[in-house]
C-alpha atoms as a PDB file:
ATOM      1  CA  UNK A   1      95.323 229.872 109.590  1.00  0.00           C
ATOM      2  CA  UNK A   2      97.852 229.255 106.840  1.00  0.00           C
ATOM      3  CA  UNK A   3      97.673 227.022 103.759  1.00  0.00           C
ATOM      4  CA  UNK A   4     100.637 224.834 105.884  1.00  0.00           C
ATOM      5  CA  UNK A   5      98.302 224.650 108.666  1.00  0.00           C
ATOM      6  CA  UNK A   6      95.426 223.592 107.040  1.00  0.00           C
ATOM      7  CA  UNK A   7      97.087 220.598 105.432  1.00  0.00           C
ATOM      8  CA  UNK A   8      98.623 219.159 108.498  1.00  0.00           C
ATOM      9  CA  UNK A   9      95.232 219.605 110.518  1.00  0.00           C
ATOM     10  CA  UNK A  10      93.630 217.506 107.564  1.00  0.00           C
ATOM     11  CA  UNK A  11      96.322 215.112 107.374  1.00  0.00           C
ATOM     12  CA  UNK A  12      95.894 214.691 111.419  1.00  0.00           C
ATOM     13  CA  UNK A  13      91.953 214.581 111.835  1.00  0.00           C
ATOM     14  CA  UNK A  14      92.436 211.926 108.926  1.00  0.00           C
ATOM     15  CA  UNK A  15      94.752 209.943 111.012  1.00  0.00           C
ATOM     16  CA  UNK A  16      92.442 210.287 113.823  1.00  0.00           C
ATOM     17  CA  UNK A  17      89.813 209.323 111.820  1.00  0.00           C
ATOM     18  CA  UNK A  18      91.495 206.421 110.419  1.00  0.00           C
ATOM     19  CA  UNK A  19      92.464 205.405 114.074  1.00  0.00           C
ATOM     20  CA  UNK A  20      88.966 205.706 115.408  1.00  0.00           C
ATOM     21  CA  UNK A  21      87.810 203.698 112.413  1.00  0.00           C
ATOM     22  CA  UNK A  22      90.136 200.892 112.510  1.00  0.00           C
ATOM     23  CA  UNK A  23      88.628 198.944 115.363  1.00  0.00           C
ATOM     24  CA  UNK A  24      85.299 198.546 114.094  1.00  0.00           C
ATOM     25  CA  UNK A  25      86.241 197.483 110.471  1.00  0.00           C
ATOM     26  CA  UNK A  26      88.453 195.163 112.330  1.00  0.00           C
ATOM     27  CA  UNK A  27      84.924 194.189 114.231  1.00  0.00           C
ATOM     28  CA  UNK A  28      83.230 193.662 110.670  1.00  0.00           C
ATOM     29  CA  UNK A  29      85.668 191.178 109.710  1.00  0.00           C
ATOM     30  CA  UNK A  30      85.224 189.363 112.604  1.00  0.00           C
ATOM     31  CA  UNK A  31      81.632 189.455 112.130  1.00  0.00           C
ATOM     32  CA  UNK A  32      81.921 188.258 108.565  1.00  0.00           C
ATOM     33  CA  UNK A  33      84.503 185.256 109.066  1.00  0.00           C
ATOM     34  CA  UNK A  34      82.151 184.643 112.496  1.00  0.00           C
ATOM     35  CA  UNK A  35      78.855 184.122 110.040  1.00  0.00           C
ATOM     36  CA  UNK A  36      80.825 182.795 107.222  1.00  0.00           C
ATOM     37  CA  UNK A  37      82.756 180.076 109.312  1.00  0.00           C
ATOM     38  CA  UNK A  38      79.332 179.230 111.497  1.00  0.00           C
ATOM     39  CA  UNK A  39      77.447 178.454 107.962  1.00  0.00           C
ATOM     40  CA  UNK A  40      80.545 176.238 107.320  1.00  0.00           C
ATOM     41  CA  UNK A  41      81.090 174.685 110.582  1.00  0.00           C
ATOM     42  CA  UNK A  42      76.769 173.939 110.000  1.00  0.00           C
ATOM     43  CA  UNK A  43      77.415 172.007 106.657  1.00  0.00           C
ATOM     44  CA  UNK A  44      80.320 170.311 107.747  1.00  0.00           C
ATOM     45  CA  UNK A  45      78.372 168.847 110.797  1.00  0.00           C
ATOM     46  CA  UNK A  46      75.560 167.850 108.250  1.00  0.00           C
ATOM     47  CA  UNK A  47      78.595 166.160 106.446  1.00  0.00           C
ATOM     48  CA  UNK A  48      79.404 164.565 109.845  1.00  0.00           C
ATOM     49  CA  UNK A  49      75.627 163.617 110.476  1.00  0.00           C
ATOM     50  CA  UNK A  50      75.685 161.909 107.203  1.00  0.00           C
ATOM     51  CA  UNK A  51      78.862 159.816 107.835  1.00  0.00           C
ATOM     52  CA  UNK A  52      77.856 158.979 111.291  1.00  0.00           C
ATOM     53  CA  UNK A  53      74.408 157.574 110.348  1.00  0.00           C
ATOM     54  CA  UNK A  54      76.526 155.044 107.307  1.00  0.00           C
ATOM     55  CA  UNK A  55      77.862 153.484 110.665  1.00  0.00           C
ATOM     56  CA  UNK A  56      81.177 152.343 108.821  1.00  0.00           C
ATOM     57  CA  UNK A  57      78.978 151.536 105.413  1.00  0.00           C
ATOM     58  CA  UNK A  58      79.854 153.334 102.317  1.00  0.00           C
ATOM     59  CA  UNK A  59      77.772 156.542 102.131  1.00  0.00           C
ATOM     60  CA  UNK A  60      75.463 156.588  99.806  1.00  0.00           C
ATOM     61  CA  UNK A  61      76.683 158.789  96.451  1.00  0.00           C
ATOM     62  CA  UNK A  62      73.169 160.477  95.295  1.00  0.00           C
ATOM     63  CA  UNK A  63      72.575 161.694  99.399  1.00  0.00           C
ATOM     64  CA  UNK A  64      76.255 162.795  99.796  1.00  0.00           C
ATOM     65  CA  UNK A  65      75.964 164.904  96.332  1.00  0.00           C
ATOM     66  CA  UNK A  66      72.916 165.995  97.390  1.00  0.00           C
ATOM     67  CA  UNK A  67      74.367 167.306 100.737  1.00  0.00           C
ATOM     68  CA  UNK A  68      78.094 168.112  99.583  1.00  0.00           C
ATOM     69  CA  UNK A  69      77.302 170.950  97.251  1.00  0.00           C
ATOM     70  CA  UNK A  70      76.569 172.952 100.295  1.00  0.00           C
ATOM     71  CA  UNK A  71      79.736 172.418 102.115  1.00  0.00           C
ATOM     72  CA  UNK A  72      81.348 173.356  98.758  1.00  0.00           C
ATOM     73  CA  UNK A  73      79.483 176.503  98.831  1.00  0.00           C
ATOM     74  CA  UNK A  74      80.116 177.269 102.477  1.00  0.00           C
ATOM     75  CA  UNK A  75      83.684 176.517 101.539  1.00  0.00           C
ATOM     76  CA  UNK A  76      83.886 178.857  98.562  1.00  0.00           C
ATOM     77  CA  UNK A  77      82.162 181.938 100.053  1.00  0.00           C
ATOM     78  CA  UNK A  78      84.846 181.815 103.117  1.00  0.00           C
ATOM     79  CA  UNK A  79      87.814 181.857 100.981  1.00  0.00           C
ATOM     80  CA  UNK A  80      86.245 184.216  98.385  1.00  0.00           C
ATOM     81  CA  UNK A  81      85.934 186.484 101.366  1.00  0.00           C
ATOM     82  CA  UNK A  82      89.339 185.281 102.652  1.00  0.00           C
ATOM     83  CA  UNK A  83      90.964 186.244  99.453  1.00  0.00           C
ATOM     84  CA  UNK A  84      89.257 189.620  98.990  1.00  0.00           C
ATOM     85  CA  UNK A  85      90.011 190.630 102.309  1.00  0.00           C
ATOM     86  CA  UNK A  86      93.164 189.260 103.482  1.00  0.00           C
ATOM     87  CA  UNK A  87      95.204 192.421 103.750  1.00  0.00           C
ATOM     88  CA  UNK A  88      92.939 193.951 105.379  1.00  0.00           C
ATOM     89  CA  UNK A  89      91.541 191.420 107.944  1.00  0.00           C
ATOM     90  CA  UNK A  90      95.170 190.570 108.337  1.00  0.00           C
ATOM     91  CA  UNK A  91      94.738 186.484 107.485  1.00  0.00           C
ATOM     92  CA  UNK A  92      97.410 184.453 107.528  1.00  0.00           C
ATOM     93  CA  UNK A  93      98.729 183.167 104.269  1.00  0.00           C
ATOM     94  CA  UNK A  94      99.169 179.530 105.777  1.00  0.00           C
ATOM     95  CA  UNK A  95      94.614 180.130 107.074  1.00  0.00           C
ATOM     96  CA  UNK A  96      94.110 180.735 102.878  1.00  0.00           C
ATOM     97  CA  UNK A  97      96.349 178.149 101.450  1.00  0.00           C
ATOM     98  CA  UNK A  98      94.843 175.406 103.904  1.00  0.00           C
ATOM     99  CA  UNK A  99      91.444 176.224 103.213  1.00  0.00           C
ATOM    100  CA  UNK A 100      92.011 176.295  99.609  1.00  0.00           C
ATOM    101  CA  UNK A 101      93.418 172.721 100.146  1.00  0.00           C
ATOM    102  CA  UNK A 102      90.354 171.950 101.697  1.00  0.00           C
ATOM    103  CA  UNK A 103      88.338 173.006  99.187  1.00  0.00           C
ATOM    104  CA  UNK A 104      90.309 171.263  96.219  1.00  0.00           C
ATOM    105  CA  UNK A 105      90.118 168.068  98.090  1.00  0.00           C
ATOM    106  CA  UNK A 106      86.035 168.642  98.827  1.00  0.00           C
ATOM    107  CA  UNK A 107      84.716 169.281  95.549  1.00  0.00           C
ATOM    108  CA  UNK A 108      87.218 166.817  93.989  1.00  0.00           C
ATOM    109  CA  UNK A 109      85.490 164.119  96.389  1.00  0.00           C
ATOM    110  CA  UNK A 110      81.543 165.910  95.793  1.00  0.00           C
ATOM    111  CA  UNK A 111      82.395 165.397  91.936  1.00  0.00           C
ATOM    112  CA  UNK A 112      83.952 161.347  92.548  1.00  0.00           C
ATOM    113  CA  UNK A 113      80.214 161.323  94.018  1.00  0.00           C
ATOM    114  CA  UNK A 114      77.710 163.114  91.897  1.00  0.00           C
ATOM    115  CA  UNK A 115      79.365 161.059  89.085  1.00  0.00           C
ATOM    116  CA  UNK A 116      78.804 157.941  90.782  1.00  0.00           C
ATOM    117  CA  UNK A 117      75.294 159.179  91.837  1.00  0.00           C
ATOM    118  CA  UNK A 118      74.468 159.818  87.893  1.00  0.00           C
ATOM    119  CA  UNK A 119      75.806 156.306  87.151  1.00  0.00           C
ATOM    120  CA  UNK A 120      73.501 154.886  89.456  1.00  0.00           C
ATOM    121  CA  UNK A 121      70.794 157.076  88.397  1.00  0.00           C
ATOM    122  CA  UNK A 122      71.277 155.929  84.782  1.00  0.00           C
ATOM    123  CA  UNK A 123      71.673 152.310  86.006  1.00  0.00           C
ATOM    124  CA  UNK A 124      68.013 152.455  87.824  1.00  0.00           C
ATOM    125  CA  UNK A 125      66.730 154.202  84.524  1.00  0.00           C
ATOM    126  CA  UNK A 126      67.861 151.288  82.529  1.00  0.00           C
ATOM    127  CA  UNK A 127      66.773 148.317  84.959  1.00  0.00           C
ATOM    128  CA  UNK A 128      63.224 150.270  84.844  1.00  0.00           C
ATOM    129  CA  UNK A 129      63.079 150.308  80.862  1.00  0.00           C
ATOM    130  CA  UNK A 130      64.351 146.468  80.720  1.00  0.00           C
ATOM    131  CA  UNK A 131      67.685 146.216  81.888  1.00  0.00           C
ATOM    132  CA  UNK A 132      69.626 147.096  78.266  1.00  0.00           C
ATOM    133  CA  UNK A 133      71.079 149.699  77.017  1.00  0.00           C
ATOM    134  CA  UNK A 134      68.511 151.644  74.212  1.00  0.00           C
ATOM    135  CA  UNK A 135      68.814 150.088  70.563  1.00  0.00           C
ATOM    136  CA  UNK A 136      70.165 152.240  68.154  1.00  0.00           C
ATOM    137  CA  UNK A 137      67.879 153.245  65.347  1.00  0.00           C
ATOM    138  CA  UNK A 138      68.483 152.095  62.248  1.00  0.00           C
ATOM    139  CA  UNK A 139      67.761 154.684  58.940  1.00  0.00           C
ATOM    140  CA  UNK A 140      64.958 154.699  57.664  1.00  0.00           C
ATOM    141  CA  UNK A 141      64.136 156.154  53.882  1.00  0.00           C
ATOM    142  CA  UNK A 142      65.642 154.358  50.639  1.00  0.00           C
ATOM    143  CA  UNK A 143      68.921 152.848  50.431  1.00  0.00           C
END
């Protein structure tokens, strides 16, 4: 077999390779938006849970911030993978841009309630130690 020949068998048991390869790595990211959307579609119905159960009342901030950093995680690992992958796994630009919106709007809203929750916390701390604010210390030593 010539030199010629043994380059363009390569180059075709490569494409056949490639070919025979394609559908399963198009199967893994299937698999991986499948388990990475399920853990999201689980802490947005824990979101859900939490907003049903308020019954119309505000939600309470230190719960919600409790609960909402793992919808922001869920969140991030999807479009982490979404970014990495989205050549490959053939995504949609409009499927990353919308669940980067998401995502911006989310943690915005987790951080509006974690700070409220550490207000209240600090609040509670200060009703339990007499309801003011901590004197300052005046210096001590000579003048």
């Amino acid at each position: 077999m010539s030199t010629r020949h043994s380059y363009v068998f390569a180059f075709a048991l490569a494409l056949a390779a490639a070919a025979w390869a394609t559908p399963s790595l198009a199967q893994n990211c299937g698999e991986d938006m499948n388990k990475l959307g399920m853990r999201l579609k689980a802490e947005r119905d824990t979101i859900g849970e939490l907003i049903k159960q308020a019954k119309g009342k505000p939600l309470d901030p230190e719960v919600f911030c409790a609960k909402s950093g793992g919808l922001t995680g869920a969140e991030g690992a999807l479009l982490a993978y979404m970014d990495k992958n989205k050549d490959w796994c053939q995504i949609p630009d409009e499927m990353v841009d919308g669940l980067k919106k998401t995502h911006a709007q989310d943690t915005a809203f987790s951080a509006k309630a974690c700070g409220y929750a550490a207000k209240i916390k600090k609040m509670k701390e200060q009703q339990a130690d007499g309801g003011a604010p901590q004197a300052q210390q005046l210096p001590t030593g000579p003048l």
